[in-house]
Protein backbone atom coordinates (compact mmCIF):
# COMPACT_ATOMS: atom_id res chain seq x y z
CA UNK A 1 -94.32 69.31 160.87
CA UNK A 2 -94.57 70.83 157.33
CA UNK A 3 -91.83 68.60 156.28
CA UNK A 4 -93.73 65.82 157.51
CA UNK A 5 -97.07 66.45 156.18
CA UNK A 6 -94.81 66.85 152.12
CA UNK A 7 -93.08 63.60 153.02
CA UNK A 8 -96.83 62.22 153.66
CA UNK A 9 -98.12 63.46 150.87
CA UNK A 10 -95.90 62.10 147.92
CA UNK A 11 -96.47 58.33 149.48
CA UNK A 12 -100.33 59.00 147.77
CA UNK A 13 -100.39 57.46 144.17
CA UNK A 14 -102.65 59.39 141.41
CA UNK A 15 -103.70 57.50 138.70
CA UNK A 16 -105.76 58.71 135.54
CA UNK A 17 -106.07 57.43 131.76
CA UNK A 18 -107.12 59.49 128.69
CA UNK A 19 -108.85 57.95 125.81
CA UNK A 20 -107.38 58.01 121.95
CA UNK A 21 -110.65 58.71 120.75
CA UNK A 22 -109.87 61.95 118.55
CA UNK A 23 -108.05 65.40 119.22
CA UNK A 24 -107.52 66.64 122.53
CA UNK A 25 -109.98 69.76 122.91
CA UNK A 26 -110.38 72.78 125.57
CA UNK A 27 -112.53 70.58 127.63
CA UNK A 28 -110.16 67.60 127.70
CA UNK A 29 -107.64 70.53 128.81
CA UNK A 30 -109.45 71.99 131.64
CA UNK A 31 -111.63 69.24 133.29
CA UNK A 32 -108.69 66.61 132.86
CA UNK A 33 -104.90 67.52 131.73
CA UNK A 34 -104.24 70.80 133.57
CA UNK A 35 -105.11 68.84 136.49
CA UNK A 36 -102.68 66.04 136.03
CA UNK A 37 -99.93 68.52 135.09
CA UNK A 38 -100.31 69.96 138.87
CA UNK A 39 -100.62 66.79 140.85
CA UNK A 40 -97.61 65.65 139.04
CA UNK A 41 -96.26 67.86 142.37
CA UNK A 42 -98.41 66.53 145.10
CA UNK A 43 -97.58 62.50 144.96
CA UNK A 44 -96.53 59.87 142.80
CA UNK A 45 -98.81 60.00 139.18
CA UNK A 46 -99.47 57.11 136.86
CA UNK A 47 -100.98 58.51 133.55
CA UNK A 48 -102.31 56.47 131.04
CA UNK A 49 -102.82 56.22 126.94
CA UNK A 50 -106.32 54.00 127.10
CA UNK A 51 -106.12 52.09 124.11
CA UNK A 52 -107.47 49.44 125.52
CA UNK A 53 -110.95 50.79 126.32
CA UNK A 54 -110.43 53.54 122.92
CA UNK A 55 -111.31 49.93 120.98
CA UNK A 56 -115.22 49.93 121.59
CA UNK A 57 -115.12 52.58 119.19
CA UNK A 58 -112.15 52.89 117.37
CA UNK A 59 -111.38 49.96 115.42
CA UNK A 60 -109.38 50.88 112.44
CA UNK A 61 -105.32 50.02 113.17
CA UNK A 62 -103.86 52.74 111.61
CA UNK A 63 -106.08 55.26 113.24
CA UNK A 64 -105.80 54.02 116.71
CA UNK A 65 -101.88 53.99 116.30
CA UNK A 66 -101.62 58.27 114.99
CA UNK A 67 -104.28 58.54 117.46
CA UNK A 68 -102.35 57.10 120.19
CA UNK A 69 -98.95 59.48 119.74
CA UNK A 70 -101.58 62.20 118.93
CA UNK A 71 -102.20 62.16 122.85
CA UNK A 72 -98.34 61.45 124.23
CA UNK A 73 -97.96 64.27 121.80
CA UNK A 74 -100.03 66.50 123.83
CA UNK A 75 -99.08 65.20 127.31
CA UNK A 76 -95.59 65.83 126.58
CA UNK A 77 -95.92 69.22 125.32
CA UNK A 78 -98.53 70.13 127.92
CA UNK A 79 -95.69 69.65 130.50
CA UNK A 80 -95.80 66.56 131.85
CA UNK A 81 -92.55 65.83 134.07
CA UNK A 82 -91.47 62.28 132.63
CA UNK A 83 -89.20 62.72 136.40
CA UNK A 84 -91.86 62.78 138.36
CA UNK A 85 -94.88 60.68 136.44
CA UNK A 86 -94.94 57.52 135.11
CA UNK A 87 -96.71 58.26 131.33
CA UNK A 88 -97.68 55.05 129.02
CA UNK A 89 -100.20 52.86 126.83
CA UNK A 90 -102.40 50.79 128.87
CA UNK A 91 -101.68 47.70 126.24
CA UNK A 92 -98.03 48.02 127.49
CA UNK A 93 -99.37 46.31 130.96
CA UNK A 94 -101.18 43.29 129.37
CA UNK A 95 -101.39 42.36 133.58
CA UNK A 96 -104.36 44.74 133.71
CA UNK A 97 -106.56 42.21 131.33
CA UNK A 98 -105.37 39.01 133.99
CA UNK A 99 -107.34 41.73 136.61
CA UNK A 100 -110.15 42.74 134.74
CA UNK A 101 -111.00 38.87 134.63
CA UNK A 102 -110.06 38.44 138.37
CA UNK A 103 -112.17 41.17 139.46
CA UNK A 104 -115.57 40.11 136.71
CA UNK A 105 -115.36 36.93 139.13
CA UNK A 106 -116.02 39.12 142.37
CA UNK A 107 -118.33 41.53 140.45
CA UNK A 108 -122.17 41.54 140.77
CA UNK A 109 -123.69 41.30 137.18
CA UNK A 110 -126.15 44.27 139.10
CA UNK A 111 -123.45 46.55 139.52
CA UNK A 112 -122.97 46.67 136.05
CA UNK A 113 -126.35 47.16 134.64
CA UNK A 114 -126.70 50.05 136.83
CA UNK A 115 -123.52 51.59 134.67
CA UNK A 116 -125.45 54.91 133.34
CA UNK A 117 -122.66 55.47 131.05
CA UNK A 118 -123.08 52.46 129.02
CA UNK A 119 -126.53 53.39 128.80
CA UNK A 120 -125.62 56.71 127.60
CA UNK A 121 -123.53 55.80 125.01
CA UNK A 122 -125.47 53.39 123.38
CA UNK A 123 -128.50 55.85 123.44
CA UNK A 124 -125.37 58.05 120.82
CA UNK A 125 -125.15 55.35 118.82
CA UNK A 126 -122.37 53.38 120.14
CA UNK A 127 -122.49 49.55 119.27
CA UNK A 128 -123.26 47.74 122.53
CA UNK A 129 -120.61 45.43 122.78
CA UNK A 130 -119.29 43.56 125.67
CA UNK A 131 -116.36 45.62 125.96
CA UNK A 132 -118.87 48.30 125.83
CA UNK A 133 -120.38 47.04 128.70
CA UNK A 134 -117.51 45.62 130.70
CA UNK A 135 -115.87 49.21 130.37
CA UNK A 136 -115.85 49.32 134.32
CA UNK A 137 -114.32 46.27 135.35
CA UNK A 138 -111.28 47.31 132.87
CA UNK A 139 -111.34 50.59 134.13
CA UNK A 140 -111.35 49.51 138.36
CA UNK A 141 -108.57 47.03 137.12
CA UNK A 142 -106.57 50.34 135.25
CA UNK A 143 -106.64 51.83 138.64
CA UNK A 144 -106.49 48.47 141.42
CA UNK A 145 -103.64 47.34 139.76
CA UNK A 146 -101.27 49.97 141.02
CA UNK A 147 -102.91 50.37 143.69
CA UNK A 148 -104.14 53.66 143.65
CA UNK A 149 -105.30 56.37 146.29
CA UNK A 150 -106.86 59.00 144.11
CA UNK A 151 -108.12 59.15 140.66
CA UNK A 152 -108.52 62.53 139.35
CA UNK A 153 -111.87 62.30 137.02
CA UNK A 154 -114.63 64.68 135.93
CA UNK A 155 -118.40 64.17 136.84
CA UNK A 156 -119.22 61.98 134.39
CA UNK A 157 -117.16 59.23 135.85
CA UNK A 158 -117.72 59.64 139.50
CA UNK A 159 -119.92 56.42 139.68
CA UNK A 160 -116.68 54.26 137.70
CA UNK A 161 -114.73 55.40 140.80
CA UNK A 162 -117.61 54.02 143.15
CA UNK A 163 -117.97 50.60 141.04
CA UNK A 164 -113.85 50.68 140.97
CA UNK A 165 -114.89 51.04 145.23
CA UNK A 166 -117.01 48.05 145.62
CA UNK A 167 -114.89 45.95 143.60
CA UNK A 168 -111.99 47.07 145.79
CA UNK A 169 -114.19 45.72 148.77
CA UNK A 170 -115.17 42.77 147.21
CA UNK A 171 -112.44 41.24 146.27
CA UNK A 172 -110.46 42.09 150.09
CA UNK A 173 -113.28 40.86 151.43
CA UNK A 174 -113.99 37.72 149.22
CA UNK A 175 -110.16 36.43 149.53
CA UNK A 176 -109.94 38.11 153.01
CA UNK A 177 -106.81 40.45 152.16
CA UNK A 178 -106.11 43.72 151.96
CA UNK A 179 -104.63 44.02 148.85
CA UNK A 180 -106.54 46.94 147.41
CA UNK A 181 -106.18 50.34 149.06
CA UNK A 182 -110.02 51.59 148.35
CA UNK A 183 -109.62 54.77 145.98
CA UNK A 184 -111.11 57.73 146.31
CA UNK A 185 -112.23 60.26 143.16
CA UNK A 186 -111.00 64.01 143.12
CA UNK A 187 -113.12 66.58 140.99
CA UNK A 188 -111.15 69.11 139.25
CA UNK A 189 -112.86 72.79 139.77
CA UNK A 190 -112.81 73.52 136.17
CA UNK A 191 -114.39 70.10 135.13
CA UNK A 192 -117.25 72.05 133.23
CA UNK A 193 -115.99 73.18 130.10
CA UNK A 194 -119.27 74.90 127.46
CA UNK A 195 -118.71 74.05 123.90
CA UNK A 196 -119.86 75.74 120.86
CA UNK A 197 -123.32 75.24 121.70
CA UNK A 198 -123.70 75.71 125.22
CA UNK A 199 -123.41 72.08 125.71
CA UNK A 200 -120.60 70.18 127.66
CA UNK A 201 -117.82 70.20 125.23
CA UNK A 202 -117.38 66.66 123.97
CA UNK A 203 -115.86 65.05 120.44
CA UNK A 204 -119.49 63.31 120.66
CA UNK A 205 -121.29 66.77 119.97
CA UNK A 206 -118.87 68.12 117.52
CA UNK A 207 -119.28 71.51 119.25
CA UNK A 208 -114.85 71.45 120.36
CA UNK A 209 -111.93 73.88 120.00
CA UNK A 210 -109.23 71.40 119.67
CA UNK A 211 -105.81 72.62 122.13
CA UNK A 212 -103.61 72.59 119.43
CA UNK A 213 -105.74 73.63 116.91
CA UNK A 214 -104.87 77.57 115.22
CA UNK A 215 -104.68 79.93 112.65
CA UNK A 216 -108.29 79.73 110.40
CA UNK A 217 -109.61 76.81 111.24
CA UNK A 218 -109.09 77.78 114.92
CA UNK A 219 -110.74 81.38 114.23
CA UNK A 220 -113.76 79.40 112.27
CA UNK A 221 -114.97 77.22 115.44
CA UNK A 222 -114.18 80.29 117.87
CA UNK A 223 -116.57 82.64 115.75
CA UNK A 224 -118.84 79.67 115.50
CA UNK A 225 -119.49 79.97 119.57
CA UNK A 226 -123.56 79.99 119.84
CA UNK A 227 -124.49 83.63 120.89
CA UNK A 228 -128.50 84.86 121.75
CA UNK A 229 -129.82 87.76 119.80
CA UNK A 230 -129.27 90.68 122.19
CA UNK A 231 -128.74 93.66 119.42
CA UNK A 232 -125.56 95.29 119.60
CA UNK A 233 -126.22 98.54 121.37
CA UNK A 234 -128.37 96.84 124.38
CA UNK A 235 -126.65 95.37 127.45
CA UNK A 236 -125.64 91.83 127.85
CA UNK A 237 -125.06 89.41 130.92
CA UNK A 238 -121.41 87.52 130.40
CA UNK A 239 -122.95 85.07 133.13
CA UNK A 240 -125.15 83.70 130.59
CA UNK A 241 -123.02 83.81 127.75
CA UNK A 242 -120.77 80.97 125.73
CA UNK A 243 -118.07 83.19 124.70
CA UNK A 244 -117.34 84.67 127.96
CA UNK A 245 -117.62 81.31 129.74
CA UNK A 246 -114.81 80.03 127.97
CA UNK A 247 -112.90 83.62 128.30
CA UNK A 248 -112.54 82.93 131.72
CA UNK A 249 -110.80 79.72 131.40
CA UNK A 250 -107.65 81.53 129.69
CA UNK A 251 -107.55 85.13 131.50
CA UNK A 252 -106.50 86.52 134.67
CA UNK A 253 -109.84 88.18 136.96
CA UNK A 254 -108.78 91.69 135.55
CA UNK A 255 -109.42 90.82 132.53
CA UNK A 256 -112.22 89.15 133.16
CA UNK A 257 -114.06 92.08 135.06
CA UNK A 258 -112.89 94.23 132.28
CA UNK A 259 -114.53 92.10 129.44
CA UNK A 260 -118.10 92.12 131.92
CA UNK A 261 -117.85 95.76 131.94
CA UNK A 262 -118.28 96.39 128.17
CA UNK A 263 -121.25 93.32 128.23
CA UNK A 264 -122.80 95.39 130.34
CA UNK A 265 -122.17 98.90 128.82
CA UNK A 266 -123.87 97.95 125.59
CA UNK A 267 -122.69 99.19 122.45
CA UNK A 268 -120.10 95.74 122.24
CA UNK A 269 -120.64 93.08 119.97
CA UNK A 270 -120.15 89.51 120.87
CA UNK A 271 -118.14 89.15 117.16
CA UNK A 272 -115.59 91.74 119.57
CA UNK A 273 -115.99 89.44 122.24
CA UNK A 274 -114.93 86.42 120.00
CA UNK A 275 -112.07 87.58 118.51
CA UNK A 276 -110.94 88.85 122.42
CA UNK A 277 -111.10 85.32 123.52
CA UNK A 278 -109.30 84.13 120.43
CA UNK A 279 -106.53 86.33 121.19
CA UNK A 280 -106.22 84.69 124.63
CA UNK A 281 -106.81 81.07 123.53
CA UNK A 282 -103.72 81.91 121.20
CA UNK A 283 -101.86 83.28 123.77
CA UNK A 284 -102.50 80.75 126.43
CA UNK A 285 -101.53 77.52 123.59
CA UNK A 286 -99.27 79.16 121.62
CA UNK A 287 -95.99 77.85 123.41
CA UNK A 288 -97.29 74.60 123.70
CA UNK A 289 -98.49 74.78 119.89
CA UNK A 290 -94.35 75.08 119.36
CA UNK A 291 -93.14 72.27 121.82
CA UNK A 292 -95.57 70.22 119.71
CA UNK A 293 -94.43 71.04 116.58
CA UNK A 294 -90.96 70.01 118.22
CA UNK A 295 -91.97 66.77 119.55
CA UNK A 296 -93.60 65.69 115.98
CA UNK A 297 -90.20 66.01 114.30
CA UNK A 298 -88.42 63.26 116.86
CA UNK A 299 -91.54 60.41 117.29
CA UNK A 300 -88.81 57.88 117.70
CA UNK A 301 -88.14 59.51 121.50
CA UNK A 302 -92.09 59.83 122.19
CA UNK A 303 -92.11 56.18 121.62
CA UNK A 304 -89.23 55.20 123.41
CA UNK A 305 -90.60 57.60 126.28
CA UNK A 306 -93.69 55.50 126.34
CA UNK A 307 -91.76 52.18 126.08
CA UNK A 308 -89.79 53.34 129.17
CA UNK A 309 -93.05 53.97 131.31
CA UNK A 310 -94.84 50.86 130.52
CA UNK A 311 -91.94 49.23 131.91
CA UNK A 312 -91.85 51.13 134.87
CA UNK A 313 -95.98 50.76 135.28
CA UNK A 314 -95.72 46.66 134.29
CA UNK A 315 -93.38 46.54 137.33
CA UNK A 316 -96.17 47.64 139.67
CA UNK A 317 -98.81 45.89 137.97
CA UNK A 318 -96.64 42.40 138.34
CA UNK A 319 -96.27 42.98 141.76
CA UNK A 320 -99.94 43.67 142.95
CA UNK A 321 -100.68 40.17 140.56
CA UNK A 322 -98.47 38.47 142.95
CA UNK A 323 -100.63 39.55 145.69
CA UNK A 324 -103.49 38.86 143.91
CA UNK A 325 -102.44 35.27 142.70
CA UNK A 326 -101.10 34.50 146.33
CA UNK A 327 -104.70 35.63 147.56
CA UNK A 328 -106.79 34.01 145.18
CA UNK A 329 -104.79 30.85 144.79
CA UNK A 330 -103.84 31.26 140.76
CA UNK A 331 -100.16 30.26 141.62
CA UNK A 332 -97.03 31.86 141.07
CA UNK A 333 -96.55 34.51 138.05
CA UNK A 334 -95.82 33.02 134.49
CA UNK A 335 -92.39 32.48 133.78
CA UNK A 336 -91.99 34.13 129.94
CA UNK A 337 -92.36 31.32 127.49
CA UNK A 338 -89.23 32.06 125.38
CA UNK A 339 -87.19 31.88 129.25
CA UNK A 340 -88.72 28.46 129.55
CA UNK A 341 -88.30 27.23 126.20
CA UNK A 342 -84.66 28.68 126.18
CA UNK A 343 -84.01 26.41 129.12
CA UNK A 344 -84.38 23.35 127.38
């Protein structure tokens, strides 16, 4: 029966994308990557570079481009199996733009006003583009298109999955098919990651500690962590603090209770505290710190890596359009245009 229920279990398809909007941070880390790394074990994962959607906000070519193997950088020497997921840029699977398009004709115009995160970004600043705005049809098509069961996401992005849900049901319904298993969202426990300032830890508050950050500039932002005034000799509660919040993301329970213990005695210093979680933060990223520096020095196989894998995705994604063009009545897929023209 066990066998079985494993069997079952790698038939369900994962699917997640990571924007190149800057350096990968703690928070990325815990409420995103760490989770991908595991389910790369419990079914088949798609993982994504979105460069697509990273262009409401970063539109300078060079930047996008480091920014891009920035984050295959990290994937890679996070862990990820490139045996068991399929890892590549989302403009590798131009299919995913025919989709977008298919699914804005299914799409209530309602559904996307009621998008809080568009509403949230433009309150930081953010020009309010279309793309801006149409974020959510890209994003359902990111994940329709392979026809995904789960898509691991934090908070924040719960209601994409729900929009991704009803577009899902709209377009079965509209074309009467079943061509779109109806996802489902999966919350990683560790989704909620403080940053310097108590806030959620976000590139948009400048309050990050960057994965592969180290050395000074590493120590600098983790002695920056936002502390109250509690003198040194009094008591202090670790449930309330910054410092020990993030502690417990890189240490085992011992020493977690044993860090609480001396908050508690008094007569310990949150600098002491600081430089503790330092230590750990070094500790838990210093391997991958060296894998990276590996992969930097050989970009040619990152690239090819990422070549490979949006071949494998574009596969899937030119399957599902047959289904959709069959359904919807666009025809058969494009033959390329230099096959054609070399046929004359």
């Amino acid at each position: 029966m066990a066998a079985q229920e494993k069997k079952e279990a790698k038939k369900v398809r994962f699917l997640s994308g990571v924007q190149p909007s800057g350096k990968l941070h703690l928070g990325n880390y815990f409420g995103a990557l760490r989770q991908h790394i595991a389910l790369q074990d419990e079914g088949e994962a798609f993982y994504f570079i979105a460069n697509y959607h990273a262009m409401t906000t970063v539109q300078d070519r060079g930047l996008l481009e480091q920014q891009t193997l920035d984050v295959a950088l990290d994937y890679l020497a996070l862990g990820l199996d490139l045996k068991k997921a399929v890892f590549f840029r989302q403009s590798d699977v131009p299919e995913v733009a025919e989709l977008a398009w298919v699914l804005s004709a299914v799409t209530a115009k309602g559904l996307l006003d009621r998008a809080t995160s568009y509403k949230d970004k433009v309150q930081r600043g953010i020009a309010p583009s279309v793309g801006l705005y149409y974020y959510p049809v890209l994003m359902a098509a990111d994940i329709l298109i392979y026809r995904s069961h789960v898509v691991p996401v934090g908070e924040d992005q719960v209601q994409h999955i729900e929009m991704t849900r009803d577009m899902a049901q709209s377009f079965n319904r509209t074309y009467k098919s079943e061509v779109f298993p109806v996802p489902k969202h999966r919350l990683d426990v560790g989704a909620k990651v403080p940053g310097l300032d108590g806030q959620k830890m976000s590139k948009s508050y400048d309050n990050t500690i960057e994965i592969f950050q180290e050395g000074k500039a590493l120590r600098k932002r983790v002695m920056s962590i936002v502390t109250d005034s509690t003198p040194l000799e009094d008591p202090k509660d670790p449930d309330t603090c910054n410092v020990f919040a993030l502690f417990q993301l890189v240490s085992s329970k011992e020493e977690q209770d044993e860090l609480a213990g001396m908050y508690r005695a008094g007569n310990f210093g949150y600098g002491n505290a600081k430089k503790m979680l330092l230590e750990k933060i070094d500790e838990t990223f210093g391997p991958y710190r060296e894998e990276r520096k590996r992969l930097e020095k050989d970009t040619g196989f990152v690239m090819s890596v990422l070549a490979e894998g949006g071949a494998r995705a574009r596969a899937e994604a030119q399957e599902t359009m047959k289904l959709v063009r069959e359904a919807a009545g666009l025809g058969q897929m494009p033959v390329p245009a230099a096959e054609l023209l070399g046929s004359r």
